[in-house]
Protein backbone atom coordinates (compact mmCIF):
# COMPACT_ATOMS: atom_id res chain seq x y z
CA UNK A 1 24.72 -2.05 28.10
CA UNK A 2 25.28 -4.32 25.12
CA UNK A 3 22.79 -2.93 23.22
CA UNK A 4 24.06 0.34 23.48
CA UNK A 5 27.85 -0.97 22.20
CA UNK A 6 26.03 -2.76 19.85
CA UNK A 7 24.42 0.35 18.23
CA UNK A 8 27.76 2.73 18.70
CA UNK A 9 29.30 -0.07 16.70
CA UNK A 10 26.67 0.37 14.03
CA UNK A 11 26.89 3.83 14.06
CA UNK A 12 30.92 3.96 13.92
CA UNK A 13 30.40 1.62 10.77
CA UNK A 14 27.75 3.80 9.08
CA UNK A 15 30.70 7.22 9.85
CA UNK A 16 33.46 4.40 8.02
CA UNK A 17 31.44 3.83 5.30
CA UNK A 18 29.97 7.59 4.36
CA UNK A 19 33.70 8.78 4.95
CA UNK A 20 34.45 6.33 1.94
CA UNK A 21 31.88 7.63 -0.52
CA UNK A 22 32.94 10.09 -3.06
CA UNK A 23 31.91 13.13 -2.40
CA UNK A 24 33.16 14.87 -5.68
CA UNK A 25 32.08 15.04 -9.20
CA UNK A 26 33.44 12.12 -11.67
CA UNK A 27 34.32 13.78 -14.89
CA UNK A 28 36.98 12.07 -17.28
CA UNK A 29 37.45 9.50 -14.86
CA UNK A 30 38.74 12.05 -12.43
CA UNK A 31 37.35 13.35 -9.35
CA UNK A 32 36.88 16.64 -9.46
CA UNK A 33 35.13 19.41 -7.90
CA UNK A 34 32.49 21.56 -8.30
CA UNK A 35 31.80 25.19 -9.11
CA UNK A 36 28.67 25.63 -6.76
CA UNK A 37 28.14 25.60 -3.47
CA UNK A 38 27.47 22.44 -1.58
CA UNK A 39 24.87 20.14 -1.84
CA UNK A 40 23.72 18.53 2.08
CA UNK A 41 22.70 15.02 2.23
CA UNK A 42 20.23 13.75 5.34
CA UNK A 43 18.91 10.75 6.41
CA UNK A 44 14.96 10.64 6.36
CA UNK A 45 14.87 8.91 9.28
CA UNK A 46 16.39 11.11 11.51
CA UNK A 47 17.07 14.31 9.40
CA UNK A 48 20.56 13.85 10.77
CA UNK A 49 23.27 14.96 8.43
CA UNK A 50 24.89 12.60 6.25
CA UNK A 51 27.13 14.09 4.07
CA UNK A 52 28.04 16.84 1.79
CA UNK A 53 29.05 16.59 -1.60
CA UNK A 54 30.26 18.49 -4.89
CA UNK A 55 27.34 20.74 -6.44
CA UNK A 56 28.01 20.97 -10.40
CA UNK A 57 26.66 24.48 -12.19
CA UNK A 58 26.22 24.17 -15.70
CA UNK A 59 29.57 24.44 -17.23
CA UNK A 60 30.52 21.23 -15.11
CA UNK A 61 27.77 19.64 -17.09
CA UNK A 62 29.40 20.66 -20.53
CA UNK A 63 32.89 19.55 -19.13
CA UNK A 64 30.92 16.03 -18.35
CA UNK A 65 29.23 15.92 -21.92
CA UNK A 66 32.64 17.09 -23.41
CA UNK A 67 34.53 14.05 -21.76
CA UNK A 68 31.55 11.44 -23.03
CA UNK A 69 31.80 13.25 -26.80
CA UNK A 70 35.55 12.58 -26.42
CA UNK A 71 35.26 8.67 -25.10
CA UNK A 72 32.28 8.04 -27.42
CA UNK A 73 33.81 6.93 -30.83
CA UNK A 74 36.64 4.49 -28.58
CA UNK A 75 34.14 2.95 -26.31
CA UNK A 76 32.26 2.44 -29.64
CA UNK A 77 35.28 0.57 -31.16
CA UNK A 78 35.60 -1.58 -28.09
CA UNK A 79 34.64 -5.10 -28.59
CA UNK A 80 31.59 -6.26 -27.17
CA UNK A 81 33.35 -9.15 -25.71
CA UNK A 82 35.38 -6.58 -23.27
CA UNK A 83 32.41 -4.26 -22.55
CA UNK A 84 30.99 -7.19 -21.25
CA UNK A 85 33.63 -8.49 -19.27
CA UNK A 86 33.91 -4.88 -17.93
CA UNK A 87 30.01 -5.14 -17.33
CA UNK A 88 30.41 -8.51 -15.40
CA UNK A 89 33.24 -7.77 -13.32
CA UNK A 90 31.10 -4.64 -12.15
CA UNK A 91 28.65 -7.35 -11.06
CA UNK A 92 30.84 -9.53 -9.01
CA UNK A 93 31.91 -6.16 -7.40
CA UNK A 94 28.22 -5.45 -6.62
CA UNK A 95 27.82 -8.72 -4.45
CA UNK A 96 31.38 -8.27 -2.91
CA UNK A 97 30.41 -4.95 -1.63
CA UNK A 98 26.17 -5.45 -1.24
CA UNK A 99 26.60 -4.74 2.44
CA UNK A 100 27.73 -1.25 1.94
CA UNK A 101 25.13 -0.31 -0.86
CA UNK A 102 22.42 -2.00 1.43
CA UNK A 103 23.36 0.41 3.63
CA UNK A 104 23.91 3.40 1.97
CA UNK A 105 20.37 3.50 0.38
CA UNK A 106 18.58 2.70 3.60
CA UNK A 107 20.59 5.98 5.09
CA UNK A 108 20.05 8.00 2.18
CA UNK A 109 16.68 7.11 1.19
CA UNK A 110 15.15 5.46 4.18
CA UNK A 111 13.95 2.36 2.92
CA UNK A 112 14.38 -0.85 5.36
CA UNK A 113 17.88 -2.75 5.23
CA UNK A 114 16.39 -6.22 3.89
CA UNK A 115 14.37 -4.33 1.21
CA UNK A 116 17.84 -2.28 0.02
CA UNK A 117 19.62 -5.53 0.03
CA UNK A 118 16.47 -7.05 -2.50
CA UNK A 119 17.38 -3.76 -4.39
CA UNK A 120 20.98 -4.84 -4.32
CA UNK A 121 20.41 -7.85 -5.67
CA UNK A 122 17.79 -6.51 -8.27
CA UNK A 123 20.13 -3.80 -9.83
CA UNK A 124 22.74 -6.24 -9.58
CA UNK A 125 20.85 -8.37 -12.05
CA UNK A 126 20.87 -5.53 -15.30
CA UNK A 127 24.92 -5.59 -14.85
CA UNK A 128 24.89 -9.26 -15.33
CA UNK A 129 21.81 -9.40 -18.24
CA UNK A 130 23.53 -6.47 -20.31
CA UNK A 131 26.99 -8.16 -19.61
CA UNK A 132 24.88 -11.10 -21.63
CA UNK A 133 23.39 -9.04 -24.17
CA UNK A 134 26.41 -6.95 -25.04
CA UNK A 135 27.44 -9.94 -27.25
CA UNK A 136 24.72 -11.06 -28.40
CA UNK A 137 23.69 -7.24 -30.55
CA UNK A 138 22.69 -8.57 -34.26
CA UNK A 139 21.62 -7.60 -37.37
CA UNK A 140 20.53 -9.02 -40.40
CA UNK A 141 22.14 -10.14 -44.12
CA UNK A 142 20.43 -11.49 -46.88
CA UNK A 143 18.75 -10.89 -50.64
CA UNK A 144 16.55 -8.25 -51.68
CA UNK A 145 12.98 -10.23 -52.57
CA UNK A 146 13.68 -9.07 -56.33
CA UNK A 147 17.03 -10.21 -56.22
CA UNK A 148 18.43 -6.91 -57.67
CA UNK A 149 21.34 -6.80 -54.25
CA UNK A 150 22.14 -7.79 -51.32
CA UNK A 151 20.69 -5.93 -47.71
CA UNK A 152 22.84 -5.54 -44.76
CA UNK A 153 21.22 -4.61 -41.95
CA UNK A 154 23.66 -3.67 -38.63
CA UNK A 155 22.85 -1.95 -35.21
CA UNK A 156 25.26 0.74 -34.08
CA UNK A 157 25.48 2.96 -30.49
CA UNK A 158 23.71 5.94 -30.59
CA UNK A 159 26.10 7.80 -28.99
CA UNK A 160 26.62 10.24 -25.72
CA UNK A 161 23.35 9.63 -23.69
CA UNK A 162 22.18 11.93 -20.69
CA UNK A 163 20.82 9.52 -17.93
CA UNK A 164 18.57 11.17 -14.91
CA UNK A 165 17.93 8.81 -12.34
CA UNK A 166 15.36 9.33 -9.64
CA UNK A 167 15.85 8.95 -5.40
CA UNK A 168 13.69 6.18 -4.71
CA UNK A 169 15.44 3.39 -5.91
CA UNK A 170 19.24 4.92 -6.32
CA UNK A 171 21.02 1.83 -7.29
CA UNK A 172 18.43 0.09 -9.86
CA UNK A 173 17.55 2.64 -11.69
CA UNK A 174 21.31 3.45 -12.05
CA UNK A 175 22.09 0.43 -13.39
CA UNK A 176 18.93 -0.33 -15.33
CA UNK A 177 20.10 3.03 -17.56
CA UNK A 178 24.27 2.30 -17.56
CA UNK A 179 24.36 -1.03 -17.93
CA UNK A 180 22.17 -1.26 -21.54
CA UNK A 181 23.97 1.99 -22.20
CA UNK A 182 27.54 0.51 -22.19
CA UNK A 183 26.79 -2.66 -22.89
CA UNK A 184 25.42 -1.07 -26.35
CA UNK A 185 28.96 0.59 -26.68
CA UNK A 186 27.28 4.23 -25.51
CA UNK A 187 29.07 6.74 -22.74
CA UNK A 188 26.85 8.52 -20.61
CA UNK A 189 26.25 11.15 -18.23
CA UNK A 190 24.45 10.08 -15.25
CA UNK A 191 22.64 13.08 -13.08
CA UNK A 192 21.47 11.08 -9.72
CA UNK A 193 18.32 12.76 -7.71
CA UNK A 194 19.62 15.58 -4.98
CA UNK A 195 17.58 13.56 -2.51
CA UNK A 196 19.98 10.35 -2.74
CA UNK A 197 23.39 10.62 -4.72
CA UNK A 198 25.27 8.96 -2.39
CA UNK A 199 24.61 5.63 -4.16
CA UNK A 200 25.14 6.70 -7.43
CA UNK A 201 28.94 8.03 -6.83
CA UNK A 202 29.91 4.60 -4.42
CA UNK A 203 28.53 2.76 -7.91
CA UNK A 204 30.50 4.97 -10.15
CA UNK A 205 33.79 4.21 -8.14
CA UNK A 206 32.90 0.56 -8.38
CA UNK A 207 32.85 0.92 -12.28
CA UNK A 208 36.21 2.60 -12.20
CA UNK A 209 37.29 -0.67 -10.08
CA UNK A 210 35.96 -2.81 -12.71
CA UNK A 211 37.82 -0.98 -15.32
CA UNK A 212 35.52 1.31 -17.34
CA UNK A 213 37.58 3.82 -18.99
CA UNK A 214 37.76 7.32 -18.58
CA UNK A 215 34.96 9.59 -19.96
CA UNK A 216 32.52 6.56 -20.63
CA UNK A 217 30.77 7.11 -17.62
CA UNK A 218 30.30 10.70 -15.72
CA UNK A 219 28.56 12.18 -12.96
CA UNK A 220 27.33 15.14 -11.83
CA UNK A 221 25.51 15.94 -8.62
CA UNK A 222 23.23 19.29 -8.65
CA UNK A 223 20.48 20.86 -6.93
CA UNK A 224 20.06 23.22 -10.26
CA UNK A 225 18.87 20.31 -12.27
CA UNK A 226 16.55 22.20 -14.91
CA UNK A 227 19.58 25.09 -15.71
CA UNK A 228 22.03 22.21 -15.65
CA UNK A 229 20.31 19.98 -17.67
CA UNK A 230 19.16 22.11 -20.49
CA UNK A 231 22.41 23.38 -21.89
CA UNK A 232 23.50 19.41 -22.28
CA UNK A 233 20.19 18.07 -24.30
CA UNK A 234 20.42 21.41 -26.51
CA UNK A 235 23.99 20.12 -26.77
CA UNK A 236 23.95 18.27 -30.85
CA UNK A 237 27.10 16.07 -29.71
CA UNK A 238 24.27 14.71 -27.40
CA UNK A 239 22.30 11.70 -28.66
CA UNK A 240 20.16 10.59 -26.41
CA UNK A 241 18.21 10.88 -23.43
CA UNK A 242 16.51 8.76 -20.48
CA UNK A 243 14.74 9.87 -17.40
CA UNK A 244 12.63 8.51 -14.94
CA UNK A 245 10.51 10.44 -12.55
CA UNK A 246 6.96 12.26 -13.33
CA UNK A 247 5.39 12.66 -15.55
CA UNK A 248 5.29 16.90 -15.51
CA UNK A 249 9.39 17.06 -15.77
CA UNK A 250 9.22 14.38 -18.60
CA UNK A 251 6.72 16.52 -20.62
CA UNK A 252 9.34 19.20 -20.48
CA UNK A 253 12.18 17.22 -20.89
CA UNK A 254 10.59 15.55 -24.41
CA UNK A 255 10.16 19.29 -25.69
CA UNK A 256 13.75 20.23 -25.05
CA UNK A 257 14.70 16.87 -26.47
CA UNK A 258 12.32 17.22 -29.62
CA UNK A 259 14.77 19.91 -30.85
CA UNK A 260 17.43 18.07 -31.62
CA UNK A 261 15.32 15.08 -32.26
CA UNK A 262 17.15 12.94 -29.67
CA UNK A 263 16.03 9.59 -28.90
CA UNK A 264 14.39 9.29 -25.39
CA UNK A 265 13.25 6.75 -22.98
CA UNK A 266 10.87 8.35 -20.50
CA UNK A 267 9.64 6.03 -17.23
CA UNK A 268 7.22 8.20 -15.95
CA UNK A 269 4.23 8.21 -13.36
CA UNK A 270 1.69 5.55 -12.84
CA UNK A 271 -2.03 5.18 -11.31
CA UNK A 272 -1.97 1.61 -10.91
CA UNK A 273 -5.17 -0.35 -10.66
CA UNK A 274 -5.15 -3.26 -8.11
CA UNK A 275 -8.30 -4.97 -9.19
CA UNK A 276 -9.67 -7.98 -6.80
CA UNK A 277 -12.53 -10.63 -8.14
CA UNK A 278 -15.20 -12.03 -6.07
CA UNK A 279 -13.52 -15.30 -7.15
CA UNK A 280 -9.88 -14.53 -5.72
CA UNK A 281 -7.64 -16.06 -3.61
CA UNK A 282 -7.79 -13.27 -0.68
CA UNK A 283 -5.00 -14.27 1.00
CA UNK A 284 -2.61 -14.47 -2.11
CA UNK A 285 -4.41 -10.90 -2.90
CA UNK A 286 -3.60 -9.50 0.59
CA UNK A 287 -0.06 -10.74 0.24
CA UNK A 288 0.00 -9.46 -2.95
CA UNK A 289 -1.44 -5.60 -1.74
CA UNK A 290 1.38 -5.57 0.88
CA UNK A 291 4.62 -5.41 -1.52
CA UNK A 292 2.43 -4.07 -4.22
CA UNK A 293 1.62 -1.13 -1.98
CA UNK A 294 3.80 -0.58 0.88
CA UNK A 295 7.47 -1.94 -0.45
CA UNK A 296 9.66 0.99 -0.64
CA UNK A 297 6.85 2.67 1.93
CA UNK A 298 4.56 3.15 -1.06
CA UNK A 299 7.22 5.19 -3.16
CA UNK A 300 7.44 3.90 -5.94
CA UNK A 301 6.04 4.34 -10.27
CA UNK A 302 4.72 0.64 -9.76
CA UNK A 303 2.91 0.91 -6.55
CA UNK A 304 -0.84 -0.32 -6.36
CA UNK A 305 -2.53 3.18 -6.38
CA UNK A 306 -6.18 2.51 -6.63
CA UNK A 307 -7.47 -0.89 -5.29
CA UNK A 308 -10.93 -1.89 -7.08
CA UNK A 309 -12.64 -4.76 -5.40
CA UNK A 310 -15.80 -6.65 -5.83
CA UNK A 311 -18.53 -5.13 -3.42
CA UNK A 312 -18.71 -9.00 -2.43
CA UNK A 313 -15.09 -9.54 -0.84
CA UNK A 314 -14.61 -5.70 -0.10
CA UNK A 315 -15.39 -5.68 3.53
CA UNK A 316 -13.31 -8.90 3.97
CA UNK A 317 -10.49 -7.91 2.53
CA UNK A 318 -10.15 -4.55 3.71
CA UNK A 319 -10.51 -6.22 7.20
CA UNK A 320 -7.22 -8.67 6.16
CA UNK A 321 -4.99 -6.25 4.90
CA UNK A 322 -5.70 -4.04 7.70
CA UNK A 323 -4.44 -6.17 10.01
CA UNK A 324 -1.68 -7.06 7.74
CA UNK A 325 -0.71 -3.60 8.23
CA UNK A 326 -1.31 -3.26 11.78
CA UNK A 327 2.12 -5.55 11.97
CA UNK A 328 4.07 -3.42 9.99
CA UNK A 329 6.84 -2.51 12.40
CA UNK A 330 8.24 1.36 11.79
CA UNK A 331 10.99 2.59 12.28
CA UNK A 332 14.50 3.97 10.89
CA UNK A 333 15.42 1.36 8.26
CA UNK A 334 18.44 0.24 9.27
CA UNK A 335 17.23 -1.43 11.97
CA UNK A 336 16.73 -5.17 10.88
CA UNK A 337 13.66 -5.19 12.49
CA UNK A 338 12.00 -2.37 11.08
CA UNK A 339 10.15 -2.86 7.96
CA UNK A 340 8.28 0.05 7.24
CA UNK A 341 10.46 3.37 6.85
CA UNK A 342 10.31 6.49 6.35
CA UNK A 343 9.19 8.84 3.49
CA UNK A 344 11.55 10.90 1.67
CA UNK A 345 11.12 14.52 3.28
CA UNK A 346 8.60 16.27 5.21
CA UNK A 347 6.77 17.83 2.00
CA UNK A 348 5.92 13.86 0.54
CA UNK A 349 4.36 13.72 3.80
CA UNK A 350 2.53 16.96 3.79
CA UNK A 351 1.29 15.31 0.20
CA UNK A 352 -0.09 12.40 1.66
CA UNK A 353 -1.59 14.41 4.65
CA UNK A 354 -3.36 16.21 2.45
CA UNK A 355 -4.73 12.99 -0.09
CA UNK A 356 -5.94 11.31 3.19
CA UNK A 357 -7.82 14.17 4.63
CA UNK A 358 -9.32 15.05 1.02
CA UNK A 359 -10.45 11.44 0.80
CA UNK A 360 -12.15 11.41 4.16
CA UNK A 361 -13.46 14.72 3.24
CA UNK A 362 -15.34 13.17 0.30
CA UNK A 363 -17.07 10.53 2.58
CA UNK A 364 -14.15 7.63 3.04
CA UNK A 365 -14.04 5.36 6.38
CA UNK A 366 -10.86 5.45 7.99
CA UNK A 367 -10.29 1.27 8.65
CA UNK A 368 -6.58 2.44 10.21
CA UNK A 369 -3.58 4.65 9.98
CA UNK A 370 -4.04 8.16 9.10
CA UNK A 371 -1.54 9.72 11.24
CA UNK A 372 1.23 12.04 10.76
CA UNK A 373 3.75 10.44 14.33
CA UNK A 374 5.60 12.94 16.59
CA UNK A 375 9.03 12.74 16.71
CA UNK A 376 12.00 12.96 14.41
CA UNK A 377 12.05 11.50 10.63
CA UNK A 378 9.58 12.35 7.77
CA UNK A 379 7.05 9.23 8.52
CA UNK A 380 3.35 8.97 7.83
CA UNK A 381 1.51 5.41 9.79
CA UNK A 382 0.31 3.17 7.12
CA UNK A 383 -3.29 3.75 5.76
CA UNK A 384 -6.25 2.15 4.21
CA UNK A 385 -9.67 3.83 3.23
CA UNK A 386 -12.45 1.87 2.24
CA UNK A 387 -15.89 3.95 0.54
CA UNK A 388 -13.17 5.69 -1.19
CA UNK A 389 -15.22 8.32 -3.87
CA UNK A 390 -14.68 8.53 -7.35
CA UNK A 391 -14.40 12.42 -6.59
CA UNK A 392 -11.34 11.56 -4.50
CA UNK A 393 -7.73 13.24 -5.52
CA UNK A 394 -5.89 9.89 -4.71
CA UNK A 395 -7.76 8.68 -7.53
CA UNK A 396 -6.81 10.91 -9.86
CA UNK A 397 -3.01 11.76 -8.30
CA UNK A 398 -0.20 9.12 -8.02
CA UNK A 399 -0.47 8.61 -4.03
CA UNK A 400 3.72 8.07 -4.06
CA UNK A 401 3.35 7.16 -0.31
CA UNK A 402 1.61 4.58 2.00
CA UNK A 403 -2.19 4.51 1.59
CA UNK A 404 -4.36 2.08 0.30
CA UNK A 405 -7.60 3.29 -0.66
CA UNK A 406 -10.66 1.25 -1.39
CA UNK A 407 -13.26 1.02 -4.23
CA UNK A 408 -15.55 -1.45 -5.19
CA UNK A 409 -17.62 -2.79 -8.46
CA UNK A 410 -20.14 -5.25 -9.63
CA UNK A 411 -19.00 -6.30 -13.26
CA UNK A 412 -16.36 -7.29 -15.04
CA UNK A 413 -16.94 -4.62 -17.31
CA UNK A 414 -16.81 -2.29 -14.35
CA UNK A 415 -13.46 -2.91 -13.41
CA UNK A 416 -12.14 -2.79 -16.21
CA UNK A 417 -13.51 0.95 -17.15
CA UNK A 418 -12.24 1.66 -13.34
CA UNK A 419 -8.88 0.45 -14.25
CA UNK A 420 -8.51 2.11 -17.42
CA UNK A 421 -10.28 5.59 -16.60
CA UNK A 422 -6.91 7.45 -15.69
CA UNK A 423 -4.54 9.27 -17.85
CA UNK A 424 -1.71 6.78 -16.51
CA UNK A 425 -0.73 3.11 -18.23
CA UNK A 426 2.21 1.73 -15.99
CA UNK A 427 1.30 -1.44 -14.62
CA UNK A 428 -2.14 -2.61 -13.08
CA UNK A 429 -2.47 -5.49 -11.43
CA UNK A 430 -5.38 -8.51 -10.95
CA UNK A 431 -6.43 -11.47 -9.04
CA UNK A 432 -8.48 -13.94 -10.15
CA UNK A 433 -8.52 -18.02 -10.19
CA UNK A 434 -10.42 -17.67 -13.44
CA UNK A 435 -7.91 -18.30 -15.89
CA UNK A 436 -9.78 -17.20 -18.71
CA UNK A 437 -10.60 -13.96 -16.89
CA UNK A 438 -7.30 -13.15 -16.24
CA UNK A 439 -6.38 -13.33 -19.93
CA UNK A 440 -9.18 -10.84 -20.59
CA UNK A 441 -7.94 -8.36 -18.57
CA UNK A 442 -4.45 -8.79 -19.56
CA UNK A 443 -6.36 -8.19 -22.94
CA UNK A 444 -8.65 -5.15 -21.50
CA UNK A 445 -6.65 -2.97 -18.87
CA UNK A 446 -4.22 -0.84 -20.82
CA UNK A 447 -0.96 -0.68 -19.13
CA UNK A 448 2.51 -1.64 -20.16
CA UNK A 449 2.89 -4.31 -17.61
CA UNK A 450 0.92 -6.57 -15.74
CA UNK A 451 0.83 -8.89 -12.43
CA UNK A 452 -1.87 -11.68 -12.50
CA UNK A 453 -1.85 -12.97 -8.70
CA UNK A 454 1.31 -11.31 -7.91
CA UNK A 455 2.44 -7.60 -6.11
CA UNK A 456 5.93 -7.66 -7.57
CA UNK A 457 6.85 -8.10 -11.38
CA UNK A 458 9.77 -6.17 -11.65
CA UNK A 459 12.67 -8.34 -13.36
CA UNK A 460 16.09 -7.65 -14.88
CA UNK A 461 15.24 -10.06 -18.22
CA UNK A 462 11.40 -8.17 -18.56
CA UNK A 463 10.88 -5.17 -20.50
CA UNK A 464 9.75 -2.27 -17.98
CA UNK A 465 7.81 0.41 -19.11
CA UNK A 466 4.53 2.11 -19.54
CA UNK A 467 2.07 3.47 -21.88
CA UNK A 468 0.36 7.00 -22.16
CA UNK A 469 0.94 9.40 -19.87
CA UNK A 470 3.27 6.84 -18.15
CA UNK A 471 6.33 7.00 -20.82
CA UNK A 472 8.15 6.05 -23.48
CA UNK A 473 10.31 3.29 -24.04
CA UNK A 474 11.50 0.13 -22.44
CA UNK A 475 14.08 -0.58 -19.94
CA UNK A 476 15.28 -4.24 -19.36
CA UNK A 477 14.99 -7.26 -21.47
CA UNK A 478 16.14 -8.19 -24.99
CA UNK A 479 14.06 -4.72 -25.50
CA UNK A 480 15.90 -2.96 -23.75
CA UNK A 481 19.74 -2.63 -24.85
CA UNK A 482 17.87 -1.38 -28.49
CA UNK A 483 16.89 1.72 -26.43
CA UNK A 484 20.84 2.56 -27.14
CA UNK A 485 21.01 1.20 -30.54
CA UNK A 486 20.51 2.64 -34.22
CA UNK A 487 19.59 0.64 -37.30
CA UNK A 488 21.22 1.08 -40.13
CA UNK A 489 20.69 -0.38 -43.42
CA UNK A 490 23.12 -1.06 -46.54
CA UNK A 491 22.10 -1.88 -50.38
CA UNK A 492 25.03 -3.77 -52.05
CA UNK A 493 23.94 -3.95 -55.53
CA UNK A 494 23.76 -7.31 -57.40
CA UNK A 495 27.18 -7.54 -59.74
């Protein structure tokens, strides 16, 4: 009996809290409505409805960039001292009001509740660095070498930005994209994935709270992203442009952007090599394969896609992690003692359905998992492959879902042309105690980030970002507020 009161108290909480999350546009620091039809948001765990909200068409997406044009040259004037403040207060909001996030995302998107509170604390972190950084933008001031004047060099806002965010991690990558944004002295219009907006307009309220004026932050939910979209980054008043998500839409989206040369910051797709030495710490690499692979249920740019391990250690690590996995308890997420939820929507499953039965097509041992569960909820059991081939798609394709599949290699040379044979550079990442290898392949394996003896490296104060076919751009860090800032240079003659 108590458990049942127990979970209709959960549930009457979860009804409180979705029946306090906005479920209108925020244009001009008004909610408003839409002009489309309605846009339904489910949980993945259940495919129960959650909510639904406002559905903007494309001239609510020129009303949006029309209020950030307006805001743009005020929030530009406003000290940096006060966007900051304004930045920090939205960060002492954050941890006032983590519960509800936590549990937003884990309805919205599925993932447990202890990893959406981690993801709580982690976007929290980019309102508190940019609140930092906002006073801390520079330039430069000093003599020409031939003496003939003085240079002045200064750093300005670039102006109204256009922000996509993905659904797999709804409140970080919101904030990782705002928070530089304003803190640079930019407004912005912020279009949140279909899958999981919910976050995204609970955050924007919080900003109001914290006293960000009107028209220096918008948002628009649609599920006509691509006819939405276009008309605002064809827009000139526009200035700039971030997205993260794959690799295909960011193609498109730096052609539409190229003709009105607008600065971008793409966070695209990743292939990530998880590469593991005869010499390694197995344990610390096991740990390590767990959050690098199966955190956020495998969804995710930086998750370990293709592991490459010594033929030496191979068999013995593929036996460790599988019983690592074995424990992984499944489950609806907001259940404190689930840890492994669900995937987005039935079709991310039919994807990884179809990667697992390819690979064991092309000769790969099935060491556990590979099961698609009855029941209600878009889950897939936990995987991992060993004799994975070369002729594989998962080697090839980001996996985006929870299967580890195993290769193996002789040399260091090896591993390295493994890691880097893939049109991808995100992150790769490598265990070793040999110091002096690990330097080499931080040297070697082209990617824009890199764990040595670690599965998570993600950090508000690090630049994040890729190279190749992974994206453009940094996000985070002292790198990452310049994202939103132009140089400009001045010549004052000598007299």
């Amino acid at each position: 009996m108590s458990a049942v009161i127990e979970s209709a108290a959960v549930r009457s909480t979860e009804v409180e809290l979705l029946a306090r999350v906005p479920d209108q546009l925020y244009i001009d620091g008004q909610w408003v409505n839409g002009t489309g039809d309605l846009i339904v948001v489910t949980d993945p765990a259940t495919g129960r409805v959650l909510k639904q909200i406002q559905n903007a068409s494309v001239a609510d997406g020129t009303r949006a960039l029309d209020a950030a044009a307006r805001a743009a040259s005020s929030w530009a004037a406003t000290p940096a001292r006060i966007r900051a403040e304004i930045l920090r207060r939205a960060f002492d909001l954050l941890q006032e009001r983590r519960d509800d996030f936590a549990t937003l995302m884990t309805l919205e998107m599925g993932k447990p509740i202890a990893e959406a509170n981690s993801e709580v604390s982690y976007g929290g972190e980019f309102l508190r660095w940019f609140s930092e950084e906002a006073v801390r933008i520079s330039g430069r001031y000093g003599p020409t070498p031939e003496g003939t004047g003085t240079m002045v060099v200064t750093q300005r806002p670039v102006g109204p930005c256009y922000l996509i965010t993905p659904w797999n991690f709804p409140l970080a990558m919101a904030t990782r994209k705002i928070a530089p944004a304003l803190a640079a002295g930019c407004t912005v219009v912020v279009k949140p994935a279909e899958l999981t907006p919910l976050t995204t307009l609970l955050f924007v309220q919080l900003l109001e709270d914290a006293g960000v004026p009107a028209g220096v932050v918008n948002v628009i939910t649609t599920n006509q992203s691509q006819a939405v979209s276009a008309p605002i980054i064809a827009d000139p008043r526009l200035r700039k442009l971030s997205f993260t998500g794959s690799t295909v839409v960011g193609r498109a989206l730096i052609a539409q952007a190229a003709q009105n040369v607008l600065r971008t910051s793409m966070e695209l797709g990743g292939n990530a090599p998880f590469v593991v030495f005869a010499d390694a710490d197995l344990e610390k690499a096991v740990t390590g394969a767990m959050i690098a692979k199966f955190r956020n249920t495998g969804q995710a740019c930086t998750a370990a896609n293709r592991f490459i391990v010594h033929a030496s250690v191979a068999e013995e690590f593929g036996r460790r992690l599988t019983a690592r996995v074995n424990e992984l308890v499944p489950g609806p997420g907001i259940d404190p003692t689930v840890n492994f939820g669900p995937l987005v929507t039935d079709a991310a499953v039919d994807n990884i359905e179809s990667l697992v039965q390819d690979a064991l097509a092309h000769g790969a041992t099935l060491l556990t998992g590979g099961t698609r569960p009855e029941g209600p909820g878009s889950f897939y059991t936990p995987t991992v492959l060993a004799n994975v081939s070369a002729d594989s798609r998962m080697v090839r394709e980001e996996i985006f879902g929870p299967v580890v599949g195993i290769r193996t290699f002789e040399t260091d040379e090896e591993a390295i042309e493994m890691s880097n044979d893939t049109e991808y550079g995100l992150i790769g990442y490598v265990f070793t105690t040999d110091i002096a290898r690990g330097h080499r392949m931080i040297d070697s394996i082209d990617t824009g980030m890199m764990g040595l003896n670690t599965g998570l490296v993600s950090n508000a104060a690090a630049p994040f970002g890729g190279v190749k076919q992974s994206g453009l751009g940094r996000e985070g860090g002292l790198e990452g507020i310049h994202e939103y800032l132009s140089t400009k240079y001045t010549l004052i003659p000598a007299v």
